[in-house]
Protein backbone atom coordinates (compact mmCIF):
# COMPACT_ATOMS: atom_id res chain seq x y z
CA UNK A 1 -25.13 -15.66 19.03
CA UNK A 2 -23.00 -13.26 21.38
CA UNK A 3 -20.15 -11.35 19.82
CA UNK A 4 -16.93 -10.18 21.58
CA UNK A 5 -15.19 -7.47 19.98
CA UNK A 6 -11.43 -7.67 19.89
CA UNK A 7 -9.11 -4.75 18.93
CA UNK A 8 -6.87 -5.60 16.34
CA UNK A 9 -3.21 -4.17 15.45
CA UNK A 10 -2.63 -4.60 11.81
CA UNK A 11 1.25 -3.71 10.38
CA UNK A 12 2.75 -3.81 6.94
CA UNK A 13 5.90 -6.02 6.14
CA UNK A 14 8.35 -4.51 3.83
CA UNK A 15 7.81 -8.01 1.94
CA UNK A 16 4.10 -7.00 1.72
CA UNK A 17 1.57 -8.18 3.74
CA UNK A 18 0.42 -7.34 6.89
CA UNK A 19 1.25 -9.18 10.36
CA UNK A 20 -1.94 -8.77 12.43
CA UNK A 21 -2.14 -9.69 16.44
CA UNK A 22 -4.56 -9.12 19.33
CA UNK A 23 -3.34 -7.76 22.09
CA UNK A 24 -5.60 -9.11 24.69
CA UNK A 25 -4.66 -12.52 23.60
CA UNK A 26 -1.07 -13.04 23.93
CA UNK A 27 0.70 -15.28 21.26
CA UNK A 28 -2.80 -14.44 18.67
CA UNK A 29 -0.65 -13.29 15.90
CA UNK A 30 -0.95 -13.94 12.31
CA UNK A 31 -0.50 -12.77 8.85
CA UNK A 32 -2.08 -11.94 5.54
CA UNK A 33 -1.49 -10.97 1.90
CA UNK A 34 -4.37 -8.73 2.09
CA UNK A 35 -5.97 -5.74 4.23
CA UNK A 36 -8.84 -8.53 3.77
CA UNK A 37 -6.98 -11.59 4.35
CA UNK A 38 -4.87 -10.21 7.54
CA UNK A 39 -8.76 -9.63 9.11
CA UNK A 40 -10.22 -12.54 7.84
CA UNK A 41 -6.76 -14.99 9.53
CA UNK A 42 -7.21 -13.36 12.80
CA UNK A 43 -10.29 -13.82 13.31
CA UNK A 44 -10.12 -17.80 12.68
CA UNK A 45 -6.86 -17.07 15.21
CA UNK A 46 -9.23 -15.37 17.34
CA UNK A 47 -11.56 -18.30 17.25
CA UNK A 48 -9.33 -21.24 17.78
CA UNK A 49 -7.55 -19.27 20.65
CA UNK A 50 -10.99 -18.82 22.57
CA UNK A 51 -12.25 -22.48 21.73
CA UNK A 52 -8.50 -23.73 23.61
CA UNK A 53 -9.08 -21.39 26.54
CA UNK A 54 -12.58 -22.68 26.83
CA UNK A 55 -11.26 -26.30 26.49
CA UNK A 56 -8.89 -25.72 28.77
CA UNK A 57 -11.38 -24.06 31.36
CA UNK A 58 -9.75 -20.68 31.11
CA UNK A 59 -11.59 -17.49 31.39
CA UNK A 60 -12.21 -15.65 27.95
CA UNK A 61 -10.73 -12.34 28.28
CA UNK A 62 -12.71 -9.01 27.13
CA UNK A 63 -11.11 -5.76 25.85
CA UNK A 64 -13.67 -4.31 27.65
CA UNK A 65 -13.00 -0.31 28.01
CA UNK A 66 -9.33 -0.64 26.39
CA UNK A 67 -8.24 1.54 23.48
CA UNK A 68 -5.71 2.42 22.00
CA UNK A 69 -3.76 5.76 22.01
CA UNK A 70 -0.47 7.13 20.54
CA UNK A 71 2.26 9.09 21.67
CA UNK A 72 5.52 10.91 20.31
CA UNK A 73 8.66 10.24 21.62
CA UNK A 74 11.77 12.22 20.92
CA UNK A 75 14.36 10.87 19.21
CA UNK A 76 17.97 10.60 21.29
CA UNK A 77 20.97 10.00 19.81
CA UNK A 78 21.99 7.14 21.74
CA UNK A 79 19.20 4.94 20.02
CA UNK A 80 18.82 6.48 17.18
């Protein structure tokens, strides 16, 4: 079976937990108790998100060459 390789964005809640979303598929968003459990949920999210675009006859999108970088920002007093 083919794979398609999604990058992931995990972040911790102050509550504990992390909220975990994929970026190339607007609205895939979920959470998880767990380092574990965040992957494990968004990867079923993953799933049932490309099963509906494929129902729906949409195209299944590909991260392709995407990455992700960082950058620092300074900090200005009127948002601070």
């Amino acid at each position: 079976m083919e794979k398609i390789r999604y990058n992931i964005v995990l972040r911790p809640e102050k509550e504990g937990g992390f909220t975990v979303m994929a970026p190339s598929l607007p609205g895939c968003i979920t959470y998880g108790r767990t380092l574990q459990e965040a992957k494990e949920m968004i990867a079923d999210a993953i799933k049932g998100y490309l099963i509906s675009l494929k129902k729906h006859k949409q195209p299944i999108p590909n991260d392709g060459e995407s990455f992700f970088a960082s950058i620092d920002v300074k900090k200005s007093l009127t948002y601070a």
